[in-house]
Protein backbone atom coordinates (compact mmCIF):
# COMPACT_ATOMS: atom_id res chain seq x y z
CA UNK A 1 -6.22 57.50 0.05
CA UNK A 2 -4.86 55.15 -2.41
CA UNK A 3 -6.30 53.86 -5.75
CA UNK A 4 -5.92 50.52 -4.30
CA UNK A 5 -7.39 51.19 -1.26
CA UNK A 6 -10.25 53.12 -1.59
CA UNK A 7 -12.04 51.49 1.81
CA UNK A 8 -12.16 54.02 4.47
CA UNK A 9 -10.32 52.19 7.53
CA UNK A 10 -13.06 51.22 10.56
CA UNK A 11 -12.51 52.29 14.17
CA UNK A 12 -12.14 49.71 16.42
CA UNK A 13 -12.13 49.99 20.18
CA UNK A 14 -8.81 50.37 21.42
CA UNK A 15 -8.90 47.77 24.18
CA UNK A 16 -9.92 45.35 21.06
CA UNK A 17 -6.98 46.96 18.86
CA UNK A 18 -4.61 46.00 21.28
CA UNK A 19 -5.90 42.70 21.73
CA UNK A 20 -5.33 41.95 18.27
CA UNK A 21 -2.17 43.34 17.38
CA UNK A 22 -0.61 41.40 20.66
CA UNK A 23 -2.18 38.20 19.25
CA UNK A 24 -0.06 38.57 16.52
CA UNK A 25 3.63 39.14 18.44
CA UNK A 26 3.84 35.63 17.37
CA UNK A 27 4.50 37.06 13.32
CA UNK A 28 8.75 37.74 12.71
CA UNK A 29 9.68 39.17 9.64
CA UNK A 30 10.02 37.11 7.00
CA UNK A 31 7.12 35.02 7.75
CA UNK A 32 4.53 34.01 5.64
CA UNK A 33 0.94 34.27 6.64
CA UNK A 34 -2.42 33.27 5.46
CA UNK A 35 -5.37 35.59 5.42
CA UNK A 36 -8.88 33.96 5.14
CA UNK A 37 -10.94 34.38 2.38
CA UNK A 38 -14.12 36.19 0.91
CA UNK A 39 -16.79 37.48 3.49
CA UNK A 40 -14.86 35.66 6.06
CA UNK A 41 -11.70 37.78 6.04
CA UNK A 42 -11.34 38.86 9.44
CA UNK A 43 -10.83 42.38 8.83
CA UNK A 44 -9.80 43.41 12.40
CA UNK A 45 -6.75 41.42 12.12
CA UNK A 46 -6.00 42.98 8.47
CA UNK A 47 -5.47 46.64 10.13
CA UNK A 48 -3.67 45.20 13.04
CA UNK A 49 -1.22 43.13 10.96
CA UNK A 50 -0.48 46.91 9.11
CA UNK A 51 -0.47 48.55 12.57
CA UNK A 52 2.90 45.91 13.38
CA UNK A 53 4.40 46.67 9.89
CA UNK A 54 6.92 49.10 11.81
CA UNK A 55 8.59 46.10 12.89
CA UNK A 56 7.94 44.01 10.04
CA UNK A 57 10.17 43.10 7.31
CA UNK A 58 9.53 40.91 4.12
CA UNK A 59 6.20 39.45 5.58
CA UNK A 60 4.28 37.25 2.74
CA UNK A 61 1.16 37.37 3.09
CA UNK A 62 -1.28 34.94 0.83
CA UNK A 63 -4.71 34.42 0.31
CA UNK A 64 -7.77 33.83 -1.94
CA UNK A 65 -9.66 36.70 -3.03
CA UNK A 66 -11.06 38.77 0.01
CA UNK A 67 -13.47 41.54 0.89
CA UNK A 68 -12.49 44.49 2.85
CA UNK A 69 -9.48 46.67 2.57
CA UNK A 70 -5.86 45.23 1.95
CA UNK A 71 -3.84 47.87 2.94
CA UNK A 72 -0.54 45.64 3.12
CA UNK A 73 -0.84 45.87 -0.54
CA UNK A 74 -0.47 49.49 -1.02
CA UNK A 75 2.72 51.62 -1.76
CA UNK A 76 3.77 52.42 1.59
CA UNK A 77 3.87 48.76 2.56
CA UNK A 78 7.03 47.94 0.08
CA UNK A 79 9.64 46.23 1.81
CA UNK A 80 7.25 45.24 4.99
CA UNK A 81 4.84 43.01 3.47
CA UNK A 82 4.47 40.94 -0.14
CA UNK A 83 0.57 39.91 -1.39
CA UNK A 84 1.33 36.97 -3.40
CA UNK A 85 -2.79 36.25 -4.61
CA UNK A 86 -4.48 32.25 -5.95
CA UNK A 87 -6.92 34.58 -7.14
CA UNK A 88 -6.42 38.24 -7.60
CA UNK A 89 -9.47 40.61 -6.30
CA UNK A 90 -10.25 44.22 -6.73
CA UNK A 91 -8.70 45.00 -3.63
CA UNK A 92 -4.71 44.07 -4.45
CA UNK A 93 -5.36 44.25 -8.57
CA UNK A 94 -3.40 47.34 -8.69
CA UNK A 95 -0.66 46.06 -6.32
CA UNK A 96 -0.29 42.97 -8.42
CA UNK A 97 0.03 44.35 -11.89
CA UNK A 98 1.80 47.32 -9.93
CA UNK A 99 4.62 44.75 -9.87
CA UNK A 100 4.23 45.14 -5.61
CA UNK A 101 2.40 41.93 -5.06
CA UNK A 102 2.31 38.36 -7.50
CA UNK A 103 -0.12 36.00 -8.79
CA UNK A 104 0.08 32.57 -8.15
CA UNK A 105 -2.09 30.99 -11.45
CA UNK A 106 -2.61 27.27 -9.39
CA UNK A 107 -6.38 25.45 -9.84
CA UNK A 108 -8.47 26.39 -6.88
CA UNK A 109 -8.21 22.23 -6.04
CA UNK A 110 -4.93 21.80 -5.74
CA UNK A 111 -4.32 24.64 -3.23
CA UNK A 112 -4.43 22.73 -0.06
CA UNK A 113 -1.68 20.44 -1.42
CA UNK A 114 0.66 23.47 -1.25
CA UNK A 115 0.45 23.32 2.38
CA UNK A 116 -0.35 19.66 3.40
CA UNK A 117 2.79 18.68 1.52
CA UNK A 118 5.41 21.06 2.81
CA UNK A 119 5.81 23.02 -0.75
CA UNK A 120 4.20 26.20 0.83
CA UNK A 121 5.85 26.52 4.42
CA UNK A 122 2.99 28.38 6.51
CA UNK A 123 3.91 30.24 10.01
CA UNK A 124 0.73 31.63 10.91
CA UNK A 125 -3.20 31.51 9.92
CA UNK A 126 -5.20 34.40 10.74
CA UNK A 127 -9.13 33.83 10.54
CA UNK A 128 -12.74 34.21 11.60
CA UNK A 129 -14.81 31.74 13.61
CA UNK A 130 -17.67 31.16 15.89
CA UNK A 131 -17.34 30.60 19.41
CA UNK A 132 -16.67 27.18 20.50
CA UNK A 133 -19.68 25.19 21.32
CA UNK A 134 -20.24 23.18 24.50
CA UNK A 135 -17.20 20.04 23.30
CA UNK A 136 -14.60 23.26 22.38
CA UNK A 137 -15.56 23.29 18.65
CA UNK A 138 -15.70 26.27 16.74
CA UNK A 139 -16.90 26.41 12.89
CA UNK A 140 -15.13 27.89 10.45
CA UNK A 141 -18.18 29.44 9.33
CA UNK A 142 -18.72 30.92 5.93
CA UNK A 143 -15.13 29.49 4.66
CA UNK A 144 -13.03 26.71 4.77
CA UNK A 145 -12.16 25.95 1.37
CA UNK A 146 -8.39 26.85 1.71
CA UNK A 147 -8.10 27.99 5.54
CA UNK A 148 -9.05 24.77 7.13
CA UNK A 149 -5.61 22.81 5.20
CA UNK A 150 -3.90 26.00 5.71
CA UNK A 151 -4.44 25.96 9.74
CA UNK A 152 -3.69 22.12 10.07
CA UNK A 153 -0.55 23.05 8.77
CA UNK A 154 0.54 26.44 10.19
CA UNK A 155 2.92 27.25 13.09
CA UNK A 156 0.33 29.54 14.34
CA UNK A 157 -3.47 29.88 13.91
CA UNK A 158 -4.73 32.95 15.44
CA UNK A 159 -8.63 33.21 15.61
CA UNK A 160 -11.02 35.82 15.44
CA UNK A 161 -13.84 34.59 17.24
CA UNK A 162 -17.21 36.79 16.22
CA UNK A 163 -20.63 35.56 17.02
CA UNK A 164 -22.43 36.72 14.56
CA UNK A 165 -20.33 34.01 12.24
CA UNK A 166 -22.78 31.34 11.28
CA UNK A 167 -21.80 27.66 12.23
CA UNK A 168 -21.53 25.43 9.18
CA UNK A 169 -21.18 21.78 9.62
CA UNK A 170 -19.41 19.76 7.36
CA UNK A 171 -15.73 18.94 7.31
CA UNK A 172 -15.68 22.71 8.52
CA UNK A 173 -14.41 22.64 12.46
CA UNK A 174 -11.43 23.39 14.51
CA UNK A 175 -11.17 22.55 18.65
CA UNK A 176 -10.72 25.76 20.05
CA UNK A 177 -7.24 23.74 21.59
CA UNK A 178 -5.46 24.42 18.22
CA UNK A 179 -5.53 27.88 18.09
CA UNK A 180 -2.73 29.68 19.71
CA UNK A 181 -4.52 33.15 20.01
CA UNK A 182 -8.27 33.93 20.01
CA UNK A 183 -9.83 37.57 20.44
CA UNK A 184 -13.72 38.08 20.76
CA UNK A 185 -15.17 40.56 19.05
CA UNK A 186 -18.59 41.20 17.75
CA UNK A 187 -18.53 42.65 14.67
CA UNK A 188 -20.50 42.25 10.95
CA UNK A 189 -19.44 40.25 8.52
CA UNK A 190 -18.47 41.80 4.98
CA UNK A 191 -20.89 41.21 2.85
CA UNK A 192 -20.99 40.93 -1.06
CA UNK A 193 -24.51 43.15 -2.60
CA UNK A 194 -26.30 41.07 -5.24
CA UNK A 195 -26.07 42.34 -8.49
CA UNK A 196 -28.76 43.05 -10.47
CA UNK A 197 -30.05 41.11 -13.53
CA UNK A 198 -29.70 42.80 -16.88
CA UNK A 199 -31.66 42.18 -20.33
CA UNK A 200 -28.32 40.56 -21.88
CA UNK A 201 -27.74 38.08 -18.77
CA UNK A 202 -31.44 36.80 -18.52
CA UNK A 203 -30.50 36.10 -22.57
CA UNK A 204 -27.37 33.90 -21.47
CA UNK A 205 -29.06 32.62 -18.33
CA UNK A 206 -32.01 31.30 -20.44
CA UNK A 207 -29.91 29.38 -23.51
CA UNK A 208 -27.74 27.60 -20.07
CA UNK A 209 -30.99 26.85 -18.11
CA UNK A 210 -32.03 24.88 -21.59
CA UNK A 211 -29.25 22.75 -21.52
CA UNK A 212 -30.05 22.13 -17.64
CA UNK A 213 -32.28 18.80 -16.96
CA UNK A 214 -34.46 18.01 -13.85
CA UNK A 215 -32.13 16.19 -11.60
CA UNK A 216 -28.78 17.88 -12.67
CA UNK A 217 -26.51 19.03 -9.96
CA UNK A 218 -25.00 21.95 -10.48
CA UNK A 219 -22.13 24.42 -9.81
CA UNK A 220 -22.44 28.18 -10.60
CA UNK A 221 -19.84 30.90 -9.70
CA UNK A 222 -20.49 34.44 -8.24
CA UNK A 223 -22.49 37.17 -10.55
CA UNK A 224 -24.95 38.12 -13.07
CA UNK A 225 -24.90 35.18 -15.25
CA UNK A 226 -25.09 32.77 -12.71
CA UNK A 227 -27.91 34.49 -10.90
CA UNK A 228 -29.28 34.69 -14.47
CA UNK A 229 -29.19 30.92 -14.45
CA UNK A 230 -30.56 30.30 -11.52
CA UNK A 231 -33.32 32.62 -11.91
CA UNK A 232 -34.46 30.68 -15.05
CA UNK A 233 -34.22 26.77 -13.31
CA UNK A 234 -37.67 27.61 -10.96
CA UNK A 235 -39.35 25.15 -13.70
CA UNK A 236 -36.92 22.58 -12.96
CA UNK A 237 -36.79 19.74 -10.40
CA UNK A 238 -35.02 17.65 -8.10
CA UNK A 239 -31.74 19.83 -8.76
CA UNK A 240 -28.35 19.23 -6.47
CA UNK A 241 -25.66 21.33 -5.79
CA UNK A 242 -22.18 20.24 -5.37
CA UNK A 243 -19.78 23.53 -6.16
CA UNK A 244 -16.88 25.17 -4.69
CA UNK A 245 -19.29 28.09 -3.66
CA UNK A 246 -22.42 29.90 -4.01
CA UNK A 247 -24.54 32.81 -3.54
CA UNK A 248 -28.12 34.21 -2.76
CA UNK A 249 -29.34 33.43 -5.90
CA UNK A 250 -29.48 29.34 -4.89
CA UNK A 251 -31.02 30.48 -1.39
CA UNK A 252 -34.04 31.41 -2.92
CA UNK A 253 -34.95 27.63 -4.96
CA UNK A 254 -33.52 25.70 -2.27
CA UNK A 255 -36.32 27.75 -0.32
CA UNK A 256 -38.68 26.91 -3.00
CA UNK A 257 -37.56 22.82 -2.75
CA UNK A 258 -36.46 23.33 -6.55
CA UNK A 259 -32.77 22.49 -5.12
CA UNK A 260 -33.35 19.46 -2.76
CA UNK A 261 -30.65 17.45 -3.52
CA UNK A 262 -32.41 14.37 -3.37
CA UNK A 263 -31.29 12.60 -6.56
CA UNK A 264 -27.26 13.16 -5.94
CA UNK A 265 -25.22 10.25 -6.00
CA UNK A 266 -22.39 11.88 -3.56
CA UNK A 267 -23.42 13.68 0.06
CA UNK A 268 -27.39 12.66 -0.80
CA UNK A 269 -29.45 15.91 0.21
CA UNK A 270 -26.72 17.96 0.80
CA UNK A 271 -25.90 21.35 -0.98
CA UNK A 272 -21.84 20.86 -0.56
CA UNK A 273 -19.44 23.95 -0.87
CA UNK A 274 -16.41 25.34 0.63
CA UNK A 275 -17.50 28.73 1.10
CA UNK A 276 -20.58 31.51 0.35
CA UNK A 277 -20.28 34.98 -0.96
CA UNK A 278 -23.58 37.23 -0.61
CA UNK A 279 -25.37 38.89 2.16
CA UNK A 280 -26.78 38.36 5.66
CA UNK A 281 -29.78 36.52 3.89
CA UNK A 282 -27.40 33.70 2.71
CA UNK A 283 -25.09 33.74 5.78
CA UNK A 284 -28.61 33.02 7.84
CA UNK A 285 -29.73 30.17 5.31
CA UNK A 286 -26.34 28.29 5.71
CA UNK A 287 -26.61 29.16 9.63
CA UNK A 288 -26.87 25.64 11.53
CA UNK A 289 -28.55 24.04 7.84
CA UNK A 290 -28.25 20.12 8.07
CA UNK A 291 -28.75 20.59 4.43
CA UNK A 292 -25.93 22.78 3.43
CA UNK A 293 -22.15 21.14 4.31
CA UNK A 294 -18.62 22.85 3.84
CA UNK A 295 -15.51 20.78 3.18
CA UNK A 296 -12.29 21.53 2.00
CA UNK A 297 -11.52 22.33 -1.87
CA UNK A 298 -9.31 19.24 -2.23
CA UNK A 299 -12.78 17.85 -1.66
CA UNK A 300 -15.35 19.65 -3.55
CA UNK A 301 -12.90 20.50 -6.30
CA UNK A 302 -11.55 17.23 -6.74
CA UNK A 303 -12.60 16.14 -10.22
CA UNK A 304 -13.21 12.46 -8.91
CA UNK A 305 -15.15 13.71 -6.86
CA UNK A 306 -17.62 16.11 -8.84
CA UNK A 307 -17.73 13.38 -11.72
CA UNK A 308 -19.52 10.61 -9.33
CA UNK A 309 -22.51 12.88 -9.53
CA UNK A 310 -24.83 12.51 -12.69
CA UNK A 311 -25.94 15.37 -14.87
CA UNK A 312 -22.94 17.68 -13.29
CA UNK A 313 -23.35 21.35 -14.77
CA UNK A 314 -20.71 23.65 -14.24
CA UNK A 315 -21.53 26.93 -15.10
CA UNK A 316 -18.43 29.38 -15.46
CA UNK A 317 -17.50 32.47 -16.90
CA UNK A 318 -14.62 33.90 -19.12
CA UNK A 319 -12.96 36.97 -20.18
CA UNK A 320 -12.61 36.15 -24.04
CA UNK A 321 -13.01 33.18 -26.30
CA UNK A 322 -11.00 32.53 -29.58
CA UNK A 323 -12.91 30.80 -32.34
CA UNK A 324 -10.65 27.57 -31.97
CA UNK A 325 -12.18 27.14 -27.90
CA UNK A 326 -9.22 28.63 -26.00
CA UNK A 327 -11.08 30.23 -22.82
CA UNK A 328 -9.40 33.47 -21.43
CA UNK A 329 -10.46 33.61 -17.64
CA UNK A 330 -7.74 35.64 -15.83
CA UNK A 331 -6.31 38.13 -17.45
CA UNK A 332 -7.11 40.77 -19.98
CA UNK A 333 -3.61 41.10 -21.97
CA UNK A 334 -0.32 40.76 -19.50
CA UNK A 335 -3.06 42.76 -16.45
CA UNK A 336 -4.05 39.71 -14.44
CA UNK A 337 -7.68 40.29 -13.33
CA UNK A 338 -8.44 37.25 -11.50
CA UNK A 339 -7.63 33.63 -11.46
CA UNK A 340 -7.74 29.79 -12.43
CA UNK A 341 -10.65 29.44 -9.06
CA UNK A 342 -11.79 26.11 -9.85
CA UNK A 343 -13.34 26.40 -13.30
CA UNK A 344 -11.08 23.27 -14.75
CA UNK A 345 -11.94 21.25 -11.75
CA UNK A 346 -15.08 21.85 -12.90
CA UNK A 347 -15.09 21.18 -16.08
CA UNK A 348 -12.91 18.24 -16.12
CA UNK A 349 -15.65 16.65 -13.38
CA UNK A 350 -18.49 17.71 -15.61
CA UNK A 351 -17.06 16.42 -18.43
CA UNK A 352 -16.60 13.00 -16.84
CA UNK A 353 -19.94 12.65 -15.02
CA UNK A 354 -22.56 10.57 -16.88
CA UNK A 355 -24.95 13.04 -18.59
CA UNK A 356 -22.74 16.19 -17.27
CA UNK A 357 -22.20 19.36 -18.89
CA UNK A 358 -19.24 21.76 -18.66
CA UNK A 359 -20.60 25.07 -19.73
CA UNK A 360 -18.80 28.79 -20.28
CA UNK A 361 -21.14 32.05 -20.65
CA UNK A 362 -19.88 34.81 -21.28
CA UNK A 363 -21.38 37.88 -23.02
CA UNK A 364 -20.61 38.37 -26.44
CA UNK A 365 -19.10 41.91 -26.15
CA UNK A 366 -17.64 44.13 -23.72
CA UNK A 367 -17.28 48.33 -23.48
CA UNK A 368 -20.80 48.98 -24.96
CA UNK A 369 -20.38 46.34 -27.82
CA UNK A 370 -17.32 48.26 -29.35
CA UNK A 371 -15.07 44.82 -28.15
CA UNK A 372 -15.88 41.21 -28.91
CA UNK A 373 -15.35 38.90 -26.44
CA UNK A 374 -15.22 36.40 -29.04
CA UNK A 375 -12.05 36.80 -30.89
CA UNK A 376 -9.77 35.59 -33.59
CA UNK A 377 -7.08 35.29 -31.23
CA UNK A 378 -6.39 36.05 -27.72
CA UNK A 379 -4.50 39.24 -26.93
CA UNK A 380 -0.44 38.67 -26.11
CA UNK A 381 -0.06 37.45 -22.79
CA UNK A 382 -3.93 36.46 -22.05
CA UNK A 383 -3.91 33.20 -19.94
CA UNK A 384 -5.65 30.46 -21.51
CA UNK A 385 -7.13 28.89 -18.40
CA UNK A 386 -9.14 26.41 -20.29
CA UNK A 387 -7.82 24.53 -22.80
CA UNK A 388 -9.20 23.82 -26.48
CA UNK A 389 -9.19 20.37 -25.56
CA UNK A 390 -11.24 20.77 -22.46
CA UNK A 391 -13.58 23.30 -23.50
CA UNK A 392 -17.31 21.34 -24.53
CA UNK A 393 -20.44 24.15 -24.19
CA UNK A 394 -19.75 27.95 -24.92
CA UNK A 395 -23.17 30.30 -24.45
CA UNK A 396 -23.54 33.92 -25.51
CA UNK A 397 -26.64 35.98 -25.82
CA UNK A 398 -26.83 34.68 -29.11
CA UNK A 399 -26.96 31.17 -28.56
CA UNK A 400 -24.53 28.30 -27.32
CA UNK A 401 -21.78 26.26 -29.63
CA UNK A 402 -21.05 22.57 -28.74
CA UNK A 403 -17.19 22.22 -29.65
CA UNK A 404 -16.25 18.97 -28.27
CA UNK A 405 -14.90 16.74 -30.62
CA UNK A 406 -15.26 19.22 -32.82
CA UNK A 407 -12.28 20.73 -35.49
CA UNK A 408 -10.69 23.59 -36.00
CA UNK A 409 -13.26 24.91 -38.97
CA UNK A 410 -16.45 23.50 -37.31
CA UNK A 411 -15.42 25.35 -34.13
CA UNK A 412 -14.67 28.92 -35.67
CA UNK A 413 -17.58 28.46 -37.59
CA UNK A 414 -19.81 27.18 -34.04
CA UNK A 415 -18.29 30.50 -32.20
CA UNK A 416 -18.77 32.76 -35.12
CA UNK A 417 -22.47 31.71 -35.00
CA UNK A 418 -23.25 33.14 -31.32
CA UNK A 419 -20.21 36.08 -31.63
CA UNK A 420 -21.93 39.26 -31.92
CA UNK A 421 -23.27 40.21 -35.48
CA UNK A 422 -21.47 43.47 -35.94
CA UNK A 423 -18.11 41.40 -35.34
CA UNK A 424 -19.20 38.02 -37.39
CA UNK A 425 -17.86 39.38 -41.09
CA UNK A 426 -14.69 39.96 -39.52
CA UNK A 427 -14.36 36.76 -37.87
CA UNK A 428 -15.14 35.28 -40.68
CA UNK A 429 -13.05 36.98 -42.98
CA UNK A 430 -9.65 36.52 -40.06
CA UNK A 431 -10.86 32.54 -39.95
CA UNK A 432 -10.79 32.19 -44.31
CA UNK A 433 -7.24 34.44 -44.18
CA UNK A 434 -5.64 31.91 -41.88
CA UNK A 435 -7.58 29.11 -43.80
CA UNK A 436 -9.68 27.46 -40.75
CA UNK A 437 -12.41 28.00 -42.74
């Protein structure tokens, strides 16, 4: 079993095997083919794609960051199939900084403009739906943000067509006409486990909940800090959600009316997204919601869009921070670890709503506080995903730093504040050597 494939494979039955893997006949080598994304990834599809790679040759296949096992990205798949990633997971890291697979650093937004314009030729889309309802509709379910573009675009959408995939209204639907292949199969959906609060994310959750007024709409990635966040709003109110995605940790104060949605000034009442990553708790919440809408990330991550909603909050994370405001979120060094996702579309909307907020939180220190997060510089070849320029709210354990508008020496001086204190003489000392301070 390989490093970068450390799922054990499932065992399908064969009649359903063979279903699949004629459903996609219609894939030639040289193709390019999309894979949908997260929890939706339809996994059966995955295994039979690698069950044709005897006749396959220089097959690209593309996708967001998914669940599962991607066992066209390991080793023994050289030469049959490329994994070119918009956001690099755990499951093809080692492929792409392996050199076997490539990153594709593009904002989360602007992704569906690769295909709807003809710059990113697709031939075939495979993904997961529900079955078609009584007019021939089926939901895309728990994703649409890039799959729904991708499949009015493709040669060939091929369906996997599982009812225990929640329908999702929204700009989220498909007429089971367009799809050239669809196989039934009941199966689970993968699921993402919550991850437990620490000590030193309730710290960062708390100093981001502060800057967080009643009425604010908000959008939080996937994690800790975020669940962090959202665990210290319950003594908010009227809070809306407009975000690219979210998690278990909003099911619970929508639940609790504490995110109603009431006081948005786009999609009134509705938590918007373009997909959900969690468990079978969320995946039941968003489950035939009229409160809870999918569209398209051209949509929710437009920032046009996001900045005709008051109070905006976006909440996002990084790997590193230098003391001038450059924000490190994909890559540690030259070793790309994730992506762009959409945390400038986010912060350029936030930035532009009236009374918004873009906000970064990241802990101060990494590998039991013997690395600080918040740095002098950024390593060679770290990607600054933010800019300087864009960057307005950073929050550590130790506080948050308001940068905007800010220069050079009041911003190392701002990130030096909430850097941890076994690291702030250092800091210091690199800041008054290169005279910013």
């Amino acid at each position: 079993m390989s490093k970068a494939d450390p799922i054990p494979a499932p065992t399908y039955p064969s009649d359903i095997m063979e279903e699949a893997i004629d459903a996609l006949k219609c894939i030639r080598s040289g193709d390019t083919v999309l894979i949908g994304s997260g929890c939706a990834a339809p996994q059966l599809f995955v295994d039979a794609l690698v069950a044709c790679a005897p006749q396959l040759y220089d097959v690209e296949v593309i996708h967001l960051m998914t669940f599962g096992r991607a066992p066209y990205a390991t080793p023994d798949m050289i030469g049959h199939f490329r994994h070119n990633a918009f956001f690099t997971g755990g499951n093809v890291r080692d492929a792409v900084n392996d050199g076997r697979a490539d990153y594709t650093p593009v904002h989360l937004g602007e992704i569906p403009s690769l295909f709807l314009s003809g710059e990113k030729p697709l031939d075939a889309v495979l993904m997961q739906v529900t079955p078609p309802d009584h007019h021939g509709y089926c939901s895309l379910g728990i994703d649409c943000a890039i799959t729904l573009s991708a499949a009015r675009m493709a040669k060939y959408i091929i369906a996997l067509v599982n009812p225990q995939m929640p329908r999702v209204y929204g700009e989220n639907f498909l007429h089971q006409s367009r799809f050239h292949r669809m196989v039934n199969f009941d199966t689970p959906l993968l699921e993402l486990p919550r991850v437990r609060m620490n000590d030193l994310n309730a710290k960062i959750g708390q100093h981001v909940a502060d800057l967080i007024p009643n009425g604010a709409c908000l959008q939080l990635g996937i994690g800790g800090i975020p669940d962090a966040v959202l665990h210290n709003l319950r003594n908010k109110k009227d809070l809306g959600m407009h975000t690219e995605m979210f998690s278990d940790g909003a099911v619970e104060l929508a639940q609790e009316g504490i995110i109603n949605c009431h006081l948005k000034n786009v999609h009134k009442d509705k938590m918007v997204a373009a997909f959900v990553l969690g468990t079978r708790v969320l995946f039941d919440f968003v489950n035939k919601n009229p409160m809870v809408e999918f569209r398209p990330v051209d949509h929710t991550n437009d920032p046009f869009v996001i900045a005709r909603n008051d109070n905006m909050m976006s909440i996002n994370s990084a790997i590193s921070v230098d003391i001038t405001g450059q924000v490190n979120s994909d890559s540690i060094g030259h070793s790309i670890f994730s992506g762009f996702g959409g945390q400038v579309d986010f912060v350029r909307g936030a930035a532009r709503s009236k009374g918004g907020k873009p906000i970064i939180a990241l802990p101060s220190t990494t590998k039991d506080d013997t690395v600080s997060k918040v740095v002098f510089e950024l390593e060679p070849g770290a990607g600054v995903v933010t800019s300087r320029a864009d960057v307005h709210y950073i929050a550590t354990e130790f506080g948050v730093a308001y940068l905007h508008g800010k220069t050079i020496r009041e911003r190392a001086l701002a990130l030096i504040g909430i850097a941890h204190p076994k690291f702030r003489d250092e800091l210091r000392f690199q800041a008054k050597k290169a005279k910013m301070i």
